[in-house]
N, C-alpha and C. Protein backbone atom coordinates (compact mmCIF):
# COMPACT_ATOMS: atom_id res chain seq x y z
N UNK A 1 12.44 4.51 24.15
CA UNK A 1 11.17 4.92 23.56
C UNK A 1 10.51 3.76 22.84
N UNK A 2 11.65 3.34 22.02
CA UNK A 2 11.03 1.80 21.24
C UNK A 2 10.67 0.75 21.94
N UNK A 3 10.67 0.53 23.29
CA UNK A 3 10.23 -0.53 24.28
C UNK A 3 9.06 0.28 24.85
N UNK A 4 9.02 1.34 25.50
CA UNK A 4 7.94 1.73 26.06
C UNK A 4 6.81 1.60 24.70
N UNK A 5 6.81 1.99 23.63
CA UNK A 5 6.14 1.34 22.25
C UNK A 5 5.80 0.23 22.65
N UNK A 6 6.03 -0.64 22.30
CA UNK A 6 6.11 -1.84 22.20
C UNK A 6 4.97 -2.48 23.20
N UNK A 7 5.48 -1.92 24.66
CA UNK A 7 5.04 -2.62 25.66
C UNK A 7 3.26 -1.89 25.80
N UNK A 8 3.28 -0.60 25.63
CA UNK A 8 1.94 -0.37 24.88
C UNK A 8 0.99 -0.75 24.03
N UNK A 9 1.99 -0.91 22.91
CA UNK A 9 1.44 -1.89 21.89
C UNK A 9 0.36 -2.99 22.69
N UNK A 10 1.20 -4.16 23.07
CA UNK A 10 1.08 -5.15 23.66
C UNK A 10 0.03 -5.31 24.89
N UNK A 11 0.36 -4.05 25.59
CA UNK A 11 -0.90 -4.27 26.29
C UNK A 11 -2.20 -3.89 25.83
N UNK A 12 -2.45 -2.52 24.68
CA UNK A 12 -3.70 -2.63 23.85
C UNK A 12 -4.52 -4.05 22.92
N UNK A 13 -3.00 -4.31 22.57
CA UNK A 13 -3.70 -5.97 22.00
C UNK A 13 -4.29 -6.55 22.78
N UNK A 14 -4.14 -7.24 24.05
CA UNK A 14 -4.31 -7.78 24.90
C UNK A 14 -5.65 -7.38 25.52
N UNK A 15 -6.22 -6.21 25.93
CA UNK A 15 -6.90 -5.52 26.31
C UNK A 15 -8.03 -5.59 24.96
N UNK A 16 -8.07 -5.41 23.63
CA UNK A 16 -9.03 -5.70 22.25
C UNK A 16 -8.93 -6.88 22.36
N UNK A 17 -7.98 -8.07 23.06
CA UNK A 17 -9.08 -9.67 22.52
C UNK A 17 -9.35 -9.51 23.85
N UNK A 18 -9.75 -9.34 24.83
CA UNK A 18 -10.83 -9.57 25.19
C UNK A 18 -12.17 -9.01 25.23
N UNK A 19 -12.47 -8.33 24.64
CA UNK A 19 -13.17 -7.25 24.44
C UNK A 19 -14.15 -8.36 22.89
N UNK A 20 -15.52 -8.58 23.54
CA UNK A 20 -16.56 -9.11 22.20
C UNK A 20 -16.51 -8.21 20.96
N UNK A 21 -16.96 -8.82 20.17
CA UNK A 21 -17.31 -7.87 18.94
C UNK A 21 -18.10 -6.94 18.99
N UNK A 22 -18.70 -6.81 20.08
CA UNK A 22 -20.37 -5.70 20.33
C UNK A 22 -19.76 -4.65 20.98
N UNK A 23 -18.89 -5.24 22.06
CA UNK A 23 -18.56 -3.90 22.89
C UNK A 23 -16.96 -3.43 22.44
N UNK A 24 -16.44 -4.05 21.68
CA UNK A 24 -15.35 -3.62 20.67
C UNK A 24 -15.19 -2.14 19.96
N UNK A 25 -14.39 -1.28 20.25
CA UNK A 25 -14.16 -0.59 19.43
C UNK A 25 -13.73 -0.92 17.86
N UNK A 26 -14.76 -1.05 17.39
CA UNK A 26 -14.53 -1.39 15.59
C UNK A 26 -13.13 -0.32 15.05
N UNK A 27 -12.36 -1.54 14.79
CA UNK A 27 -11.24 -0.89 13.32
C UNK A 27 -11.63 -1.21 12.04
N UNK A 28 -12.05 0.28 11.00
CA UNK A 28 -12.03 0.10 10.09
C UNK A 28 -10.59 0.36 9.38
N UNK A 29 -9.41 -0.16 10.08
CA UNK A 29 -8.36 0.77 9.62
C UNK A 29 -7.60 -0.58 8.39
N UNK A 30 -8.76 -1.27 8.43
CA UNK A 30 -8.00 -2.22 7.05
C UNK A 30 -7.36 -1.76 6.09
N UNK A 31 -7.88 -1.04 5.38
CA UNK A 31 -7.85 -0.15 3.92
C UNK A 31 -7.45 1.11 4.53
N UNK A 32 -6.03 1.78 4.03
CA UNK A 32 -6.12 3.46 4.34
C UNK A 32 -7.30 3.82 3.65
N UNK A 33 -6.86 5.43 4.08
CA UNK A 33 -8.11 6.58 3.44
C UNK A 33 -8.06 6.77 1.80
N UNK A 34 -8.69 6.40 0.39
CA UNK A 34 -8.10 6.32 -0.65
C UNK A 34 -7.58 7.54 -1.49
N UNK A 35 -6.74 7.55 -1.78
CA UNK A 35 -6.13 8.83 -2.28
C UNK A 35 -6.24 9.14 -3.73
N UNK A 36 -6.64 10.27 -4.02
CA UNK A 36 -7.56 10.31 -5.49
C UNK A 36 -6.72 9.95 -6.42
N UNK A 37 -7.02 9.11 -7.26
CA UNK A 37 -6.57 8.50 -8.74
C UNK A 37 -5.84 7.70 -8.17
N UNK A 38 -5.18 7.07 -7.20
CA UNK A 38 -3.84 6.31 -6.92
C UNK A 38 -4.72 4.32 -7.31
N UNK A 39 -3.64 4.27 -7.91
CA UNK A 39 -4.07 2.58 -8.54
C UNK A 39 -3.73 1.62 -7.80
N UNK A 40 -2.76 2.09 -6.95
CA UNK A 40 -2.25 0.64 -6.23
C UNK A 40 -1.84 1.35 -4.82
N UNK A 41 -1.71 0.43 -3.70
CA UNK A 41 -1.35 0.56 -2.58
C UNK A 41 -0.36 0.27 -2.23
N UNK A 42 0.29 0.98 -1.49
CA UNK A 42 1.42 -0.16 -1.18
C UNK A 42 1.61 -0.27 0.44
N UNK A 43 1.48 -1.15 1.22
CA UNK A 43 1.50 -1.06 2.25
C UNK A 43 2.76 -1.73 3.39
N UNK A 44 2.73 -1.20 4.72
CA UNK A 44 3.59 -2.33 5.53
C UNK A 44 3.83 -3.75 5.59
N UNK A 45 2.87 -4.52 4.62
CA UNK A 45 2.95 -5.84 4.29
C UNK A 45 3.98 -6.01 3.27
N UNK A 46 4.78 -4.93 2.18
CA UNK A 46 5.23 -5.10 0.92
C UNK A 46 6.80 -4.45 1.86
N UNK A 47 6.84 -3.94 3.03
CA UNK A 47 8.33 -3.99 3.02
C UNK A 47 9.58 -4.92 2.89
N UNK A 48 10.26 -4.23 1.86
CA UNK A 48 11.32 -5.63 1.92
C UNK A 48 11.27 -5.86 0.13
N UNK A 49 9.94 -5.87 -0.27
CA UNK A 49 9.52 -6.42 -1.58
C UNK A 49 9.71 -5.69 -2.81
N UNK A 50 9.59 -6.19 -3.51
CA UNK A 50 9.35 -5.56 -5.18
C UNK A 50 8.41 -5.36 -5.82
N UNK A 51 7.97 -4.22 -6.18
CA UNK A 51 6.53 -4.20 -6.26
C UNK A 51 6.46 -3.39 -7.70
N UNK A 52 5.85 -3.42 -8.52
CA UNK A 52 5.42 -2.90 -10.40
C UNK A 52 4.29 -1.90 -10.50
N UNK A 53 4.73 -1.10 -10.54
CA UNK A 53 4.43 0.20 -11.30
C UNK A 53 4.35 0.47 -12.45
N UNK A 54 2.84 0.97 -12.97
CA UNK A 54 3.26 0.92 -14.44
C UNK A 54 3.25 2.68 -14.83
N UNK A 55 4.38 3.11 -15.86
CA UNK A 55 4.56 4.31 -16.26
C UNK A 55 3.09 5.04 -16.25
N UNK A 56 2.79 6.50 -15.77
CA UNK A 56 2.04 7.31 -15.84
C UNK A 56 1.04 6.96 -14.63
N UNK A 57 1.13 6.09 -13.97
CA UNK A 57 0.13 5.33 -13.34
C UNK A 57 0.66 6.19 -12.01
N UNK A 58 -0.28 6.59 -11.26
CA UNK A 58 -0.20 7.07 -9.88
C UNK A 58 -0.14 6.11 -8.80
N UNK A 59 0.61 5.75 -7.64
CA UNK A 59 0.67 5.10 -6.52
C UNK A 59 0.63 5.29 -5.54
N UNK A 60 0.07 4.76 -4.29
CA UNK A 60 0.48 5.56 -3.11
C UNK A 60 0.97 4.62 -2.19
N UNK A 61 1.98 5.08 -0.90
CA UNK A 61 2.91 4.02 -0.02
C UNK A 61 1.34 4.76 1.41
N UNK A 62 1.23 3.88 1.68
CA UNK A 62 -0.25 3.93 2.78
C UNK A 62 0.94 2.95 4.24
N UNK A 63 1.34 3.99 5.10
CA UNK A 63 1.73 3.23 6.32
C UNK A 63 1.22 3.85 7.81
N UNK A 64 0.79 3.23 8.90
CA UNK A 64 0.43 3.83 10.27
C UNK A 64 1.37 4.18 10.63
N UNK A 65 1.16 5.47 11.15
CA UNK A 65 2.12 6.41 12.14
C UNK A 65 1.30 6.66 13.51
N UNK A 66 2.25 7.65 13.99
CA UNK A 66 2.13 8.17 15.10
C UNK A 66 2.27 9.62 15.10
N UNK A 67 1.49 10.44 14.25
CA UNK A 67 1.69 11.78 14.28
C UNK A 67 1.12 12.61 15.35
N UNK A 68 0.19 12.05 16.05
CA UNK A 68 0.25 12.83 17.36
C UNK A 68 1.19 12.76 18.49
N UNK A 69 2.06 11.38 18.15
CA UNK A 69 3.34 11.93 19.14
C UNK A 69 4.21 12.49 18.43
N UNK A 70 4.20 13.14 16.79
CA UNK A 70 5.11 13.76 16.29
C UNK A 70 6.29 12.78 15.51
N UNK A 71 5.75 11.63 15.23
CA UNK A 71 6.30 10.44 14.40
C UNK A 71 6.17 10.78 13.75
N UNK A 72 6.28 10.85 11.97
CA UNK A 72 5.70 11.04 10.90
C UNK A 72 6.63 9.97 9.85
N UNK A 73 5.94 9.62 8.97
CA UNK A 73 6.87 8.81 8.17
C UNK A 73 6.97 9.93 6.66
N UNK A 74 7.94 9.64 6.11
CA UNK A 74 8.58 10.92 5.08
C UNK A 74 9.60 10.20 4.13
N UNK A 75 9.51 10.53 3.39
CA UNK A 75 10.51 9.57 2.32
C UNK A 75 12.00 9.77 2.17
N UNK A 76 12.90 9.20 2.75
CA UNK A 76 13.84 9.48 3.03
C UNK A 76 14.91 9.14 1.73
N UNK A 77 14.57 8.13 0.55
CA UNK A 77 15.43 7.98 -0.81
C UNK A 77 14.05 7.40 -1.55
N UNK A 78 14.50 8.26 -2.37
CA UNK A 78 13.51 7.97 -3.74
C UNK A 78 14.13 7.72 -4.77
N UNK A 79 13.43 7.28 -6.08
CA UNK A 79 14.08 7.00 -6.92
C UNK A 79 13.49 8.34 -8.01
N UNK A 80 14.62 8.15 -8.71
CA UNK A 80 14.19 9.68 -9.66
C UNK A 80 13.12 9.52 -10.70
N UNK A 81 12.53 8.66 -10.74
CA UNK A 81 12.06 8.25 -12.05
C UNK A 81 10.21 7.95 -11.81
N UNK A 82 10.29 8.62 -9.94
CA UNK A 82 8.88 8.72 -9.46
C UNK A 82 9.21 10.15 -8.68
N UNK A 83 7.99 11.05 -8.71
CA UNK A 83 7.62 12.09 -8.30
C UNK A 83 6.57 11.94 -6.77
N UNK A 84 6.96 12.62 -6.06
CA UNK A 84 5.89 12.47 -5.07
C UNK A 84 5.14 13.83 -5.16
N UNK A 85 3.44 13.37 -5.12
CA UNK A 85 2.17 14.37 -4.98
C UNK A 85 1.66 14.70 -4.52
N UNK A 86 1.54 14.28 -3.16
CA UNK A 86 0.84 14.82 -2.08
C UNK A 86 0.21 13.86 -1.59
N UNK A 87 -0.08 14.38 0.52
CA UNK A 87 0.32 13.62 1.15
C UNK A 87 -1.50 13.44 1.84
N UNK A 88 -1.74 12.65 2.34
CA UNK A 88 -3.30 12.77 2.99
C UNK A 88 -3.00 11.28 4.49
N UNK A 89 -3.90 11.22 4.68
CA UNK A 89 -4.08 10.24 6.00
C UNK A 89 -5.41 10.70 6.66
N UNK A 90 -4.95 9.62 7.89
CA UNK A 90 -6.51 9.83 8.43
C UNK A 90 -6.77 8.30 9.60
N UNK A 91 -7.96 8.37 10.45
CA UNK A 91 -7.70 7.73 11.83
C UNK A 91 -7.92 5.98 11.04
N UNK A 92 -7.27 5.47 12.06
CA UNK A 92 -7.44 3.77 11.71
C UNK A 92 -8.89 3.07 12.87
N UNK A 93 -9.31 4.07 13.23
CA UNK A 93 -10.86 3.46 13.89
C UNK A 93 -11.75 4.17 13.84
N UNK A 94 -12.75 3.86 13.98
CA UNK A 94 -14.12 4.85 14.22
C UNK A 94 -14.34 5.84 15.46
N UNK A 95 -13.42 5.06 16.40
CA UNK A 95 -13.10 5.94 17.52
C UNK A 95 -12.54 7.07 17.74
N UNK A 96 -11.87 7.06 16.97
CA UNK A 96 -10.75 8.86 16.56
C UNK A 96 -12.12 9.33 15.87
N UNK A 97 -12.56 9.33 14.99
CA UNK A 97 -13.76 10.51 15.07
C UNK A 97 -14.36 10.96 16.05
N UNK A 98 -14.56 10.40 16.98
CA UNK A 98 -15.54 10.66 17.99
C UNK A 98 -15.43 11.58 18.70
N UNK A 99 -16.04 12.91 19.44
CA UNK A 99 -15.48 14.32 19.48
C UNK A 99 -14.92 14.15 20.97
N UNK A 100 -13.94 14.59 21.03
CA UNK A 100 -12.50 14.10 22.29
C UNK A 100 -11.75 12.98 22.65
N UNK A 101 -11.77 11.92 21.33
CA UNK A 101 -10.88 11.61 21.27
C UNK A 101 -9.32 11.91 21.00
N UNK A 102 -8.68 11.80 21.51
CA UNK A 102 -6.93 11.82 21.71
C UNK A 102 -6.39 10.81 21.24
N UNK A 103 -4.53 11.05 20.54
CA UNK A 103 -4.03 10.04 20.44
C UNK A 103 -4.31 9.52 19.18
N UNK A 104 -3.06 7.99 19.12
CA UNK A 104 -3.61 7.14 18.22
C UNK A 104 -2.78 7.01 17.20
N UNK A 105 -3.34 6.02 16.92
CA UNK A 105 -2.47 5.74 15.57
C UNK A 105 -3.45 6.49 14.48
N UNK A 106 -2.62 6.50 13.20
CA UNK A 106 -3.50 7.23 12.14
C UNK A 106 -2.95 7.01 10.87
N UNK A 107 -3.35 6.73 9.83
CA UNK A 107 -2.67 6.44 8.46
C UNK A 107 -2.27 7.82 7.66
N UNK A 108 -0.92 7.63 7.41
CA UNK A 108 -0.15 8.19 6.47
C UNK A 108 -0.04 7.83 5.48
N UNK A 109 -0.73 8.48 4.24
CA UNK A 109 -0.95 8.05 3.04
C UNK A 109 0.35 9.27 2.08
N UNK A 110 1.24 8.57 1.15
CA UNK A 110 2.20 9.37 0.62
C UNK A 110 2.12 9.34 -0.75
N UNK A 111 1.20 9.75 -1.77
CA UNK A 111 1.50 9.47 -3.43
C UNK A 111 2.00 9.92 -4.22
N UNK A 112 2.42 9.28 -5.09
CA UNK A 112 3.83 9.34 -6.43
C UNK A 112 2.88 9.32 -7.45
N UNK A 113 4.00 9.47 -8.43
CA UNK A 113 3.25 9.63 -9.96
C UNK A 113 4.72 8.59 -10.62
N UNK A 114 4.44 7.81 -11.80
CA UNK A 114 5.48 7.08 -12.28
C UNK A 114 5.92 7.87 -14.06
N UNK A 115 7.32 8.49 -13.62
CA UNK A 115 7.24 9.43 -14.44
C UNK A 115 7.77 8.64 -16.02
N UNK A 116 8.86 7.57 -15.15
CA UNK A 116 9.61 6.77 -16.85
C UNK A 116 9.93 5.31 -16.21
N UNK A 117 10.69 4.31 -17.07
CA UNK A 117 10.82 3.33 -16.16
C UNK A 117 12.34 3.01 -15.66
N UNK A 118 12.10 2.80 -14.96
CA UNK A 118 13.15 1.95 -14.23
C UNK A 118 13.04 1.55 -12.93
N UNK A 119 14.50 0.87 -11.84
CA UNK A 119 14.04 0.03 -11.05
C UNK A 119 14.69 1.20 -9.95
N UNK A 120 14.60 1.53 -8.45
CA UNK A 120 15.70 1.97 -7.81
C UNK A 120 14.26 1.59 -6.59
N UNK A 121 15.05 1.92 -5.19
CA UNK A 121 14.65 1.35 -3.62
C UNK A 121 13.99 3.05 -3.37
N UNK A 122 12.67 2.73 -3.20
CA UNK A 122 11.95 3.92 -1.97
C UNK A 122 11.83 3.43 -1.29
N UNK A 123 12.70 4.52 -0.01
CA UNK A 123 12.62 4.39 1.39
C UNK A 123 12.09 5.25 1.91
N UNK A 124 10.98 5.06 3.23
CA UNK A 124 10.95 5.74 4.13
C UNK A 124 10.80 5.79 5.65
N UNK A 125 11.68 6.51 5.86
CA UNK A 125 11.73 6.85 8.06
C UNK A 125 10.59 7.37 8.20
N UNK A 126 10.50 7.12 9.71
CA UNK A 126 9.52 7.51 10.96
C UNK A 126 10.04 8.39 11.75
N UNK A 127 9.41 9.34 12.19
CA UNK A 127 11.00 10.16 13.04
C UNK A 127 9.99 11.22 13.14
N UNK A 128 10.86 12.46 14.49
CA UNK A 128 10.30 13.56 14.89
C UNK A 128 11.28 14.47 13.83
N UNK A 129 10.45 15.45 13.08
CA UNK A 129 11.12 16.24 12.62
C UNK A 129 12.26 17.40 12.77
N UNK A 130 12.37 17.50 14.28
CA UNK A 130 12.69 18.14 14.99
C UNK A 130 13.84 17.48 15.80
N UNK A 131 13.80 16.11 16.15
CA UNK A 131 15.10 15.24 16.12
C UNK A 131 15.71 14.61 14.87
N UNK A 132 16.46 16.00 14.61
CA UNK A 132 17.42 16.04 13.60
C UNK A 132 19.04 15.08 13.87
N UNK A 133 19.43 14.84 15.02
CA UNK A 133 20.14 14.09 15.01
C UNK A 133 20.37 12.67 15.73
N UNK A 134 18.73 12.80 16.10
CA UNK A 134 18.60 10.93 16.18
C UNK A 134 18.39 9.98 15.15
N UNK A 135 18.39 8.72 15.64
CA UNK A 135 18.29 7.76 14.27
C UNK A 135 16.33 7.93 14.24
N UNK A 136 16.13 6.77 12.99
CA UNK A 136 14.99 6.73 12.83
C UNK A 136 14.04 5.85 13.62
N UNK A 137 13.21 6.40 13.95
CA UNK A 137 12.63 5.30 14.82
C UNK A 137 12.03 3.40 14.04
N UNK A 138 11.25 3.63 13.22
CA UNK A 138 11.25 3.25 12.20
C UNK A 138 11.58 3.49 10.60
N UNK A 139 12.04 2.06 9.81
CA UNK A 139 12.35 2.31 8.72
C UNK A 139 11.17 1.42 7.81
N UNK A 140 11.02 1.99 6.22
CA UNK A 140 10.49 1.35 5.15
C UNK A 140 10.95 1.40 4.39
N UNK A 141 10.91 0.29 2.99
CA UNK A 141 11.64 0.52 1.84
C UNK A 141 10.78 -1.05 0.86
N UNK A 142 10.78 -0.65 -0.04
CA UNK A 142 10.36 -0.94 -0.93
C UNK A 142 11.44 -0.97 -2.61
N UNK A 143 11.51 -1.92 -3.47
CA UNK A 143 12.33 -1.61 -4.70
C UNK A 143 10.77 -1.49 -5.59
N UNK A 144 11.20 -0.43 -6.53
CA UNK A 144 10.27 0.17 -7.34
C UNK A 144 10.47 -0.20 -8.60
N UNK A 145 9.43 -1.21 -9.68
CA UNK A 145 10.02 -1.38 -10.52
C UNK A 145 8.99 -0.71 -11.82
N UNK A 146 9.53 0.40 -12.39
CA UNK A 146 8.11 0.75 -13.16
C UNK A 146 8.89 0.08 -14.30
N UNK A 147 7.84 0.05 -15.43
CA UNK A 147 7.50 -0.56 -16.93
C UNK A 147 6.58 0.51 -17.57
């Protein structure tokens, strides 16, 4: 599954550079969708990293999925000392609006609240909810350090 990915991937890239800027399907999918009150982002660029949270301060982990093939990303270890609030997303182009479009990638937006401080690793999988005893397709994780 993770190669047939991949090799999709790869040929959409391929297929957008050549494609001008005029007749381009525009991605506005720079920035997820913003999730009310959340102060900071945290995105697929910060996996791996350490990132500061400050007490009371709301956050949100913003990563692309694949929920129309039933991917979803979900927090698989948290740390106790953050609450998660609810979940929002939304398409990474102008093209998913467009009425019959299919497919796609789409942002999964996940926000916390920082309840006290300390340091511990949020992680989260990619996975069909329903394949309960496969591995994850993808993983994320992040160390959380509130103050």
């Amino acid at each position: 599954m993770r190669w047939t990915f991949l090799f999709a991937l790869a040929a959409m890239a391929g297929l957008a550079a050549c494609q001008t800027q005029s007749s381009a399907v525009r991605s506005d999918g720079a920035l997820p969708p913003p999730p009310t009150g959340a102060v900071m982002h945290v995105t697929a660029a910060d996996n791996g990293k350490t990132v500061q949270v400050t007490v009371g301060a709301p956050f949100a982990v913003a990563l692309i999925g694949i929920p129309t093939a039933g991917y979803l990303w979900k927090a698989a270890a948290k740390p106790d000392f953050i609450k998660e609030t609810g979940t929002t997303g939304g398409p990474t182009s102008e093209a998913q609006k467009q009425p019959g479009f299919t497919g796609g990638n789409h942002w999964e937006v996940t926000t916390f609240v920082v309840e006290r401080a300390g340091r511990g690793v949020l992680k989260f999988e990619q996975r069909r909810p329903w394949e309960t005893n496969e591995p994850a397709d993808d993983t994320f994780s992040v160390t959380i350090e509130a103050k």
